[in-house]
PDB file of N, CA and C in Angstrom:
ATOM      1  N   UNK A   1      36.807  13.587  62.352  1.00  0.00           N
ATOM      2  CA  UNK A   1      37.725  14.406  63.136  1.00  0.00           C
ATOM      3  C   UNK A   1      39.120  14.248  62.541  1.00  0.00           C
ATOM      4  N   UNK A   2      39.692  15.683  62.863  1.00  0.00           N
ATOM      5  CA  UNK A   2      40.982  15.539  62.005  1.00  0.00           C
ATOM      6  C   UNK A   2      42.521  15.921  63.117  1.00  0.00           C
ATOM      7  N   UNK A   3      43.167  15.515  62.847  1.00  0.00           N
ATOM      8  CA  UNK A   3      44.519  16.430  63.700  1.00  0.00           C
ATOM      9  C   UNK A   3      45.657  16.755  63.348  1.00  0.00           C
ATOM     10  N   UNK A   4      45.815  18.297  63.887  1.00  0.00           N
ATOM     11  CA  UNK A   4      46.694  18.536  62.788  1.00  0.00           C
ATOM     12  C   UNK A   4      47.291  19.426  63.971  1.00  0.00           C
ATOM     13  N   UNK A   5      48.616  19.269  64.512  1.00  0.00           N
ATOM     14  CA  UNK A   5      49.762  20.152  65.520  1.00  0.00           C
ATOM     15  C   UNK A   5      49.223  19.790  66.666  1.00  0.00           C
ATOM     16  N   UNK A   6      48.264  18.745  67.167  1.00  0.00           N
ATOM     17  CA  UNK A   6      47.786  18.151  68.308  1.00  0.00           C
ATOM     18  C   UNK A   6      46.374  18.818  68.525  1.00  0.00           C
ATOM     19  N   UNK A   7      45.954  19.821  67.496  1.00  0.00           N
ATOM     20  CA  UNK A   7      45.245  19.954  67.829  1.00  0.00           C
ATOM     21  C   UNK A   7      43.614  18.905  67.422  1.00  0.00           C
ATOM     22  N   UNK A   8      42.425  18.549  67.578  1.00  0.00           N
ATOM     23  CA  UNK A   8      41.363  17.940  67.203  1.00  0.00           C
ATOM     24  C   UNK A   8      40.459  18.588  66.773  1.00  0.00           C
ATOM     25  N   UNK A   9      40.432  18.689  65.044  1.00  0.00           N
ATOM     26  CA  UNK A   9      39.281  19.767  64.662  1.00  0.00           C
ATOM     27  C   UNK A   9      38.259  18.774  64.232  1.00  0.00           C
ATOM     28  N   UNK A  10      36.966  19.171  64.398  1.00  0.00           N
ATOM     29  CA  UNK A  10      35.806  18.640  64.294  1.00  0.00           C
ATOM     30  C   UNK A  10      35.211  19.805  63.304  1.00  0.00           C
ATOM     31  N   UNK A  11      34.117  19.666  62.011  1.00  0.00           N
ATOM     32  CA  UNK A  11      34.004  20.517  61.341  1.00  0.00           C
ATOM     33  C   UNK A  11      32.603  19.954  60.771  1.00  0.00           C
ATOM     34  N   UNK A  12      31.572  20.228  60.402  1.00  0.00           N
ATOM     35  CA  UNK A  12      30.127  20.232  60.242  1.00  0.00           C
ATOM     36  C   UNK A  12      29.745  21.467  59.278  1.00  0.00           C
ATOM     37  N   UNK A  13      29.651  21.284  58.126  1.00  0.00           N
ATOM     38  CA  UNK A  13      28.905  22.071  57.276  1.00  0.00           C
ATOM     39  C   UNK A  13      27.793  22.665  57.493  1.00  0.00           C
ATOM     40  N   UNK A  14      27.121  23.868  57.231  1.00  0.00           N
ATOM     41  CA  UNK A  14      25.609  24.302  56.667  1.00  0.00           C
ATOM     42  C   UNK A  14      24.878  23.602  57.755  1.00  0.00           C
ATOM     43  N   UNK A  15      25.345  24.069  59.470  1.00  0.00           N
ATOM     44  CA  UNK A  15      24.446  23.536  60.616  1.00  0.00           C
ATOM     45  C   UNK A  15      22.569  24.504  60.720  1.00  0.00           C
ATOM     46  N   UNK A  16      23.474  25.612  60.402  1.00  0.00           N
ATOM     47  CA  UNK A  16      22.347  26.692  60.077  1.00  0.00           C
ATOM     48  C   UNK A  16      22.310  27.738  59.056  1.00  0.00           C
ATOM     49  N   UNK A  17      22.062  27.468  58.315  1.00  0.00           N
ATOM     50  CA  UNK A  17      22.291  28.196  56.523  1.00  0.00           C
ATOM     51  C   UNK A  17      23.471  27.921  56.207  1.00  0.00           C
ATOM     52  N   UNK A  18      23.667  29.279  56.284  1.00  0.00           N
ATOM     53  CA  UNK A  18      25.325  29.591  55.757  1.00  0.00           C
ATOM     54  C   UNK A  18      26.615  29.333  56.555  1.00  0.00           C
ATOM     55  N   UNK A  19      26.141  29.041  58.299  1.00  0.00           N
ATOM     56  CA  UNK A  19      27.095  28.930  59.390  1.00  0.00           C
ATOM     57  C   UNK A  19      27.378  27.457  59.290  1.00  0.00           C
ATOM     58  N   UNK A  20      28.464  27.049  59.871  1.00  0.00           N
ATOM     59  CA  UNK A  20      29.136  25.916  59.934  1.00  0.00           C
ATOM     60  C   UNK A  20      29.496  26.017  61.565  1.00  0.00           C
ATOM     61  N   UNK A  21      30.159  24.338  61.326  1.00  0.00           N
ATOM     62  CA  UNK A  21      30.368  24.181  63.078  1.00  0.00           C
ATOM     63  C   UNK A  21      31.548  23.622  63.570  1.00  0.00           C
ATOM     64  N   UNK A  22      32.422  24.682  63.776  1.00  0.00           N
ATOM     65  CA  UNK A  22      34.108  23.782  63.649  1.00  0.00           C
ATOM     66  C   UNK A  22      34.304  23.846  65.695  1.00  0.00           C
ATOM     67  N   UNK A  23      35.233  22.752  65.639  1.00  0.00           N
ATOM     68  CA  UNK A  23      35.168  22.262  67.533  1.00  0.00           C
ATOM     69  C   UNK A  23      36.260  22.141  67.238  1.00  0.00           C
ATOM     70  N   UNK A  24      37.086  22.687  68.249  1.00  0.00           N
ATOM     71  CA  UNK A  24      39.030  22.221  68.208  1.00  0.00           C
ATOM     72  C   UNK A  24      39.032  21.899  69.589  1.00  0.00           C
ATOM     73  N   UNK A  25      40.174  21.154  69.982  1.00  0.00           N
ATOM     74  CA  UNK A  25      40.233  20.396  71.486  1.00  0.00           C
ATOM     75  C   UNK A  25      41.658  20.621  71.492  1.00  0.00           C
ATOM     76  N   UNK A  26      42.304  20.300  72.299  1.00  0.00           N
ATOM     77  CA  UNK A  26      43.812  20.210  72.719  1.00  0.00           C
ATOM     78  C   UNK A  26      43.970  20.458  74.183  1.00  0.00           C
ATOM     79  N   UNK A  27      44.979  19.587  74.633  1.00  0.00           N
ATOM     80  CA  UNK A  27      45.442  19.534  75.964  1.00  0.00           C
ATOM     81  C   UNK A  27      44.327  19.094  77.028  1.00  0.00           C
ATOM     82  N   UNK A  28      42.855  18.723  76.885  1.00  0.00           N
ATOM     83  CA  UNK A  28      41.657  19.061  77.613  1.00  0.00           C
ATOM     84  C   UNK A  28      40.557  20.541  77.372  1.00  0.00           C
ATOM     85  N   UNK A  29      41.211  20.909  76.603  1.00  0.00           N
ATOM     86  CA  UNK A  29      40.627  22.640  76.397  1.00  0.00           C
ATOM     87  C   UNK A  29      39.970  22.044  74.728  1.00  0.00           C
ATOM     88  N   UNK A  30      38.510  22.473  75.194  1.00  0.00           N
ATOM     89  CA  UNK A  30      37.546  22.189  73.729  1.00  0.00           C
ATOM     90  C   UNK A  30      36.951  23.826  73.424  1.00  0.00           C
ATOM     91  N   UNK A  31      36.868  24.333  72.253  1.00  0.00           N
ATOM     92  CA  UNK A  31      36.435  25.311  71.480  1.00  0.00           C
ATOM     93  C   UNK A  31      35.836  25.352  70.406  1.00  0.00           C
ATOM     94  N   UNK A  32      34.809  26.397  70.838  1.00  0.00           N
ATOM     95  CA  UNK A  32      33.994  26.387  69.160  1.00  0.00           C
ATOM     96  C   UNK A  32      34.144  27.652  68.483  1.00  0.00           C
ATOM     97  N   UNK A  33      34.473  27.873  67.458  1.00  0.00           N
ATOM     98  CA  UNK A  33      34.990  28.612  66.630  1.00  0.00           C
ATOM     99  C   UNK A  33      34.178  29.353  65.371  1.00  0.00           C
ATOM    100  N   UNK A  34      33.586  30.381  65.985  1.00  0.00           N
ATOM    101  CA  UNK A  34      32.990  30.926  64.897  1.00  0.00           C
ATOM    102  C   UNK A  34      32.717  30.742  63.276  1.00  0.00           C
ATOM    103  N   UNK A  35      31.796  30.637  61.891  1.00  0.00           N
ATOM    104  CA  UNK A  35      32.790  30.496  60.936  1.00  0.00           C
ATOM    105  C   UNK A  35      31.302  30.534  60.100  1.00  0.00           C
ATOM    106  N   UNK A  36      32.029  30.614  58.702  1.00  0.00           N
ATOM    107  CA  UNK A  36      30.682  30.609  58.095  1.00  0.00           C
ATOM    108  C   UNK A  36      30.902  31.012  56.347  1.00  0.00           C
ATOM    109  N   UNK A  37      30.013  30.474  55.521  1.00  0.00           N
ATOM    110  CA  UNK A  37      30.477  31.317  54.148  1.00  0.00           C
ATOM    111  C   UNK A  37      30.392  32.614  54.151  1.00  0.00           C
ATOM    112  N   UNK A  38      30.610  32.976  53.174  1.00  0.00           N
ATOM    113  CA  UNK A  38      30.957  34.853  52.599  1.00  0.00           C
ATOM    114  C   UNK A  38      30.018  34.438  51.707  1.00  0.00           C
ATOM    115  N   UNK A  39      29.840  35.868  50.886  1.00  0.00           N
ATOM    116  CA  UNK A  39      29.537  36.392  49.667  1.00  0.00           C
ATOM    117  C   UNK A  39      30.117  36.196  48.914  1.00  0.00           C
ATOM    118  N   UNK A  40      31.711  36.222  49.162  1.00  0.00           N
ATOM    119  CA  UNK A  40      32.470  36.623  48.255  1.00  0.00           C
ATOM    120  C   UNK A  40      33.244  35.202  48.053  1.00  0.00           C
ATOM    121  N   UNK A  41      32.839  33.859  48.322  1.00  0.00           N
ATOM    122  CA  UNK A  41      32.750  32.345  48.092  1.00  0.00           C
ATOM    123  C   UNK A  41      33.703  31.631  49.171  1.00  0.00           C
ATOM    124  N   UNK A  42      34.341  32.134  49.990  1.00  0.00           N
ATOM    125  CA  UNK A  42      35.109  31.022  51.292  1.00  0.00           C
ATOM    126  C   UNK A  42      34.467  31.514  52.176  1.00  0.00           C
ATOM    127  N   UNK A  43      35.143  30.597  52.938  1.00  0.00           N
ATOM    128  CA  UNK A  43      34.642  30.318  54.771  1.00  0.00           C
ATOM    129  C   UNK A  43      35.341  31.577  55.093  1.00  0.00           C
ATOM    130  N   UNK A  44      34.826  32.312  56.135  1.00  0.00           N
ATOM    131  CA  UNK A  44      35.357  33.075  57.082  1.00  0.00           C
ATOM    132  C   UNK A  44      35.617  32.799  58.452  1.00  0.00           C
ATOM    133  N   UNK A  45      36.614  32.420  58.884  1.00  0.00           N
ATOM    134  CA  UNK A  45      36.533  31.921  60.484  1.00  0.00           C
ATOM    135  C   UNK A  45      37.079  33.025  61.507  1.00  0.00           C
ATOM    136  N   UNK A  46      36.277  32.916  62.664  1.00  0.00           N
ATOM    137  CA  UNK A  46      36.425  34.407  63.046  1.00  0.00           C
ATOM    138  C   UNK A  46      37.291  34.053  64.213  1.00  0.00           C
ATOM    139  N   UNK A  47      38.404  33.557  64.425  1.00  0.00           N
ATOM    140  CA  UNK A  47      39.375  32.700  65.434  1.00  0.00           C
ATOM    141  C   UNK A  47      39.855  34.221  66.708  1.00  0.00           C
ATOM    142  N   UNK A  48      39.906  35.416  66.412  1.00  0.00           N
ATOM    143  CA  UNK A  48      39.360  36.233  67.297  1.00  0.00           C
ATOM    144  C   UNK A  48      38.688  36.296  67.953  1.00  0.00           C
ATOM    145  N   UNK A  49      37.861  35.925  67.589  1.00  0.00           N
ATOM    146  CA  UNK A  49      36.181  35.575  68.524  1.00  0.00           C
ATOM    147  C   UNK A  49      36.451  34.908  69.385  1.00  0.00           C
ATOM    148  N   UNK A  50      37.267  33.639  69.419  1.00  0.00           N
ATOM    149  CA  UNK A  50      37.589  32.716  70.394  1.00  0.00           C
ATOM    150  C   UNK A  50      38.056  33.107  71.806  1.00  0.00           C
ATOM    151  N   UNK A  51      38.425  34.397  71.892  1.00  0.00           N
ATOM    152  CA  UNK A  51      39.520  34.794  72.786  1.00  0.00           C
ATOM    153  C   UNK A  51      40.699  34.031  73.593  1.00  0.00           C
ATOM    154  N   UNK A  52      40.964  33.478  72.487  1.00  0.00           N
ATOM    155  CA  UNK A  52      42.720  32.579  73.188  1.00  0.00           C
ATOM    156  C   UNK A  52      43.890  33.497  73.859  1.00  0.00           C
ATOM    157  N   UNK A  53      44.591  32.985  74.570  1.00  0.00           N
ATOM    158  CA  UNK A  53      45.905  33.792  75.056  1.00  0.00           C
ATOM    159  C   UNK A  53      46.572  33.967  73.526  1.00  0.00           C
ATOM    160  N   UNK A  54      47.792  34.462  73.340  1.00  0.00           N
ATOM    161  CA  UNK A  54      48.221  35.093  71.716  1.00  0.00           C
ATOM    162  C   UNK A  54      48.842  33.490  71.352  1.00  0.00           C
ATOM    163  N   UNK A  55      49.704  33.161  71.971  1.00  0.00           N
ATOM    164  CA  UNK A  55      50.373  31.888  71.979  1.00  0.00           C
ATOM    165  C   UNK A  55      49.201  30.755  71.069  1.00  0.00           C
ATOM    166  N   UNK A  56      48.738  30.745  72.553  1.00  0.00           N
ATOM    167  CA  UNK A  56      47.324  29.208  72.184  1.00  0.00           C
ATOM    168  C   UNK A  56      47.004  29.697  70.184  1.00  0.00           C
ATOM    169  N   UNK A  57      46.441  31.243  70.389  1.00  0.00           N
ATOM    170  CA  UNK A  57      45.889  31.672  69.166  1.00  0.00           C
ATOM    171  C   UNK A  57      46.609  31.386  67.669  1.00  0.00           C
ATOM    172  N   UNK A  58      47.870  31.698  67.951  1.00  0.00           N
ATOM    173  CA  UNK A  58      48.946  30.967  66.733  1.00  0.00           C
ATOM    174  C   UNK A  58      49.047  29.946  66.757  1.00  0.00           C
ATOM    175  N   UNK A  59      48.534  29.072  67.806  1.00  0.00           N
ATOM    176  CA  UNK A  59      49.032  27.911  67.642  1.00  0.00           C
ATOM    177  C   UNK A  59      47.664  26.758  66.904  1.00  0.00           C
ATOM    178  N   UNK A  60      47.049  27.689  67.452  1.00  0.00           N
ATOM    179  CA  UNK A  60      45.608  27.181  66.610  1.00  0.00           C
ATOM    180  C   UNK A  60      45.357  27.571  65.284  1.00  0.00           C
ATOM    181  N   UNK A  61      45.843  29.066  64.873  1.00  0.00           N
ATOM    182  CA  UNK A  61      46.191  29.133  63.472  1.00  0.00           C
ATOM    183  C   UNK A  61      47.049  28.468  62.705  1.00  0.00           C
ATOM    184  N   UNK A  62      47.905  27.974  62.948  1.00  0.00           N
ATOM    185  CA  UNK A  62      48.635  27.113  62.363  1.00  0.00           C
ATOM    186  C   UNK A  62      48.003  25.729  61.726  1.00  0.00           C
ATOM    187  N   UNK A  63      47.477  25.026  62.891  1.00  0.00           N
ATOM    188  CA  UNK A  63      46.919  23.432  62.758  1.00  0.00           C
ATOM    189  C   UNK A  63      45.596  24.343  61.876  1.00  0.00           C
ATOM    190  N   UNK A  64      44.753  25.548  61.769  1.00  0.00           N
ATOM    191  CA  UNK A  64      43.541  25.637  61.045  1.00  0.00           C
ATOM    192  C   UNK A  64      44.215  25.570  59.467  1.00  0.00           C
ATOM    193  N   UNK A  65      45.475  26.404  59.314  1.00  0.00           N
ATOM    194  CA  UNK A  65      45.403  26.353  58.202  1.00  0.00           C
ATOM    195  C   UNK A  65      45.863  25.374  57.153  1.00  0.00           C
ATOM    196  N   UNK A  66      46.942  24.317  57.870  1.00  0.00           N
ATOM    197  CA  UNK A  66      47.204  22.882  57.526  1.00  0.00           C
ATOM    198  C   UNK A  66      45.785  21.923  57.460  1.00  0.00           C
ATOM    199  N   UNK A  67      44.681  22.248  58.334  1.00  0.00           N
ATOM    200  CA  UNK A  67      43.851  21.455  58.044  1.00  0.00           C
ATOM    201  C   UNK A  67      42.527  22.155  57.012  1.00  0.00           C
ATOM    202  N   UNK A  68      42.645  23.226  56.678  1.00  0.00           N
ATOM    203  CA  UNK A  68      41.868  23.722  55.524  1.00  0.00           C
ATOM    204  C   UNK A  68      42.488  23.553  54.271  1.00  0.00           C
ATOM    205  N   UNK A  69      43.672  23.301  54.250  1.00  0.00           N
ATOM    206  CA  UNK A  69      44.381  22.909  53.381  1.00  0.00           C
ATOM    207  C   UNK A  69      44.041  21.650  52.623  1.00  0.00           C
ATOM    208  N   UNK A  70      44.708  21.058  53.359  1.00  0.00           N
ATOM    209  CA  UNK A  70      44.609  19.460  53.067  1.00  0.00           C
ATOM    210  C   UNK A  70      42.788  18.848  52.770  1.00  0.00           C
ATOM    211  N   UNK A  71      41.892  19.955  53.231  1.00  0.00           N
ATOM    212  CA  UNK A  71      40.554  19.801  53.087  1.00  0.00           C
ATOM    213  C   UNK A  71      40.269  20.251  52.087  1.00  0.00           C
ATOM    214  N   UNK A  72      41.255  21.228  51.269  1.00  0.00           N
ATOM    215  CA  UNK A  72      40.434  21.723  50.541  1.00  0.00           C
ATOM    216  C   UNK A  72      39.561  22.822  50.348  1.00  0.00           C
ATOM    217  N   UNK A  73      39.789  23.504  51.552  1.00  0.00           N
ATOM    218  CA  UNK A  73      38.590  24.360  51.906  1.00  0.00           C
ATOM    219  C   UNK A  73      39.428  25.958  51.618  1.00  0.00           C
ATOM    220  N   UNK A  74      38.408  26.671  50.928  1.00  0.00           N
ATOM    221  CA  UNK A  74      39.203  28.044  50.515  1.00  0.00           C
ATOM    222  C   UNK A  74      38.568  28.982  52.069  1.00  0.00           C
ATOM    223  N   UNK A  75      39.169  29.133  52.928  1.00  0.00           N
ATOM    224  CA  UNK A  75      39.376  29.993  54.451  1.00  0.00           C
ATOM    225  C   UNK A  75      39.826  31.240  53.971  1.00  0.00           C
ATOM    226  N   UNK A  76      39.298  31.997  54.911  1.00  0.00           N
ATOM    227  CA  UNK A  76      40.453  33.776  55.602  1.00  0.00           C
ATOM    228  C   UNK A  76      39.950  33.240  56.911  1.00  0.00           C
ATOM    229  N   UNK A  77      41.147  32.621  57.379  1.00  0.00           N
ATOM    230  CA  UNK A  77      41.357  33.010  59.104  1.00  0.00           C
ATOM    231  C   UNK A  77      41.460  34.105  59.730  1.00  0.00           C
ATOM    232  N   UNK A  78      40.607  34.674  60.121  1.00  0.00           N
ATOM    233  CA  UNK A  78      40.796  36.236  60.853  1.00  0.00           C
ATOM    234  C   UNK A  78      41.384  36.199  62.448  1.00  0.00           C
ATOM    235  N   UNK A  79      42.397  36.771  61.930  1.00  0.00           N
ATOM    236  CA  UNK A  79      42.958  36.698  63.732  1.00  0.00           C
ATOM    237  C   UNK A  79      42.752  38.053  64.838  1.00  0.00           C
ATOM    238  N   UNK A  80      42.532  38.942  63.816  1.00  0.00           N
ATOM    239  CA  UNK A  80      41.790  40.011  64.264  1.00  0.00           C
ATOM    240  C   UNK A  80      40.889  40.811  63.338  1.00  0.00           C
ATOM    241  N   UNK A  81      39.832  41.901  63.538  1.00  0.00           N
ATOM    242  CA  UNK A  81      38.845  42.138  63.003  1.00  0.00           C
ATOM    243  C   UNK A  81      39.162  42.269  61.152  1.00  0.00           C
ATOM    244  N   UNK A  82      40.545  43.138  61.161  1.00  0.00           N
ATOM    245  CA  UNK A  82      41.233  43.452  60.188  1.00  0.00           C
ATOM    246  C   UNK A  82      42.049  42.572  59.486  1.00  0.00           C
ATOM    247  N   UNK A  83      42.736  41.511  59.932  1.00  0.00           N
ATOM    248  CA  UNK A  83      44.166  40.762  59.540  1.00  0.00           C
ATOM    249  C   UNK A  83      43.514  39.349  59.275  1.00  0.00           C
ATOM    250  N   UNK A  84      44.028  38.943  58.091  1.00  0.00           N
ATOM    251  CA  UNK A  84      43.088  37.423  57.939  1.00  0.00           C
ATOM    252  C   UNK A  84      44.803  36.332  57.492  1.00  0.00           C
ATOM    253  N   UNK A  85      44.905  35.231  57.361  1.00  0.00           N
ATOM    254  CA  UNK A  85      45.675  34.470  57.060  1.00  0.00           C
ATOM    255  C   UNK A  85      44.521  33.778  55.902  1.00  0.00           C
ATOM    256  N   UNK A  86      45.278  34.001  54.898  1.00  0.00           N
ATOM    257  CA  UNK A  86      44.198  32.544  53.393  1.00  0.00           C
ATOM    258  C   UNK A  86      44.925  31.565  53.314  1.00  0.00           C
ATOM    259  N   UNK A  87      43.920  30.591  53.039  1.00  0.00           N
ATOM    260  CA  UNK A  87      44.315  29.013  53.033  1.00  0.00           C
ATOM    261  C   UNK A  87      45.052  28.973  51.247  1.00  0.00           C
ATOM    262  N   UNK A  88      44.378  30.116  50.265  1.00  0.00           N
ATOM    263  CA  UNK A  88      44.500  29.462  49.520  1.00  0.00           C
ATOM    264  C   UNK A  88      45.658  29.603  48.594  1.00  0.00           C
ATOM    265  N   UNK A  89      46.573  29.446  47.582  1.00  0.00           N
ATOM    266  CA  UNK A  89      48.329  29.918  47.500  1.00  0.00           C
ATOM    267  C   UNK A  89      48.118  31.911  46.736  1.00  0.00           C
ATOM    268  N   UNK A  90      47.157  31.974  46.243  1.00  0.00           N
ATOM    269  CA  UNK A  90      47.149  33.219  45.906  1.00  0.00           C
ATOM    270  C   UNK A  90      46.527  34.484  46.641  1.00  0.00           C
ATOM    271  N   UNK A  91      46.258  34.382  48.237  1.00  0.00           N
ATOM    272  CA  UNK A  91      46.079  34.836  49.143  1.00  0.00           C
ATOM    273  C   UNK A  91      44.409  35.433  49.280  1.00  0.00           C
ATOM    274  N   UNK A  92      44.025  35.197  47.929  1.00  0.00           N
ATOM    275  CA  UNK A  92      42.352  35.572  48.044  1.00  0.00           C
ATOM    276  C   UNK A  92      41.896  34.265  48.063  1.00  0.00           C
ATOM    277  N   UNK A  93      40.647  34.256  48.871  1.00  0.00           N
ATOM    278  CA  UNK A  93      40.410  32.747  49.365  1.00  0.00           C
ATOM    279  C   UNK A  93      39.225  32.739  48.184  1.00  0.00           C
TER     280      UNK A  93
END
């Protein structure tokens, strides 16, 4: 387990093929977070899916992408169906 802006991400590889198993916690509030490889070689996390208030939702994007970072992990955070945030510095993950 990792923490990163208070939040507690928990993260589990290849639980079922290609899906993974990320758990974030904060304040008492625990979430599981869609996510999974692509085709096209990173994780896709579908943080939309979650349905957070907008606030909570940035605020959880933030700590995801400091902690995909520091992991290593090439992400598109999707915050909506269309709009992704990349972990990685040249914006294709």
């Amino acid at each position: 387990m990792q923490s990163r802006n208070g939040w507690e991400i928990q993260f589990r590889k290849n639980v079922h093929m290609y899906c993974h198993r990320l758990v974030v916690a904060k304040a008492g509030r625990r979430y599981e977070v869609p996510c999974e490889d692509t085709p096209d070689g990173f994780i896709g996390v579908w943080l939309y899916d979650v349905g957070l208030e907008s606030h909570l939702q940035q605020d959880l994007l933030a700590a995801l992408v400091k902690w995909a970072q520091s992991s290593g992990l090439a992400c598109k955070i999707y915050e909506t169906r269309d709009s992704y945030v990349s972990t990685t510095a040249g914006g294709d993950a």
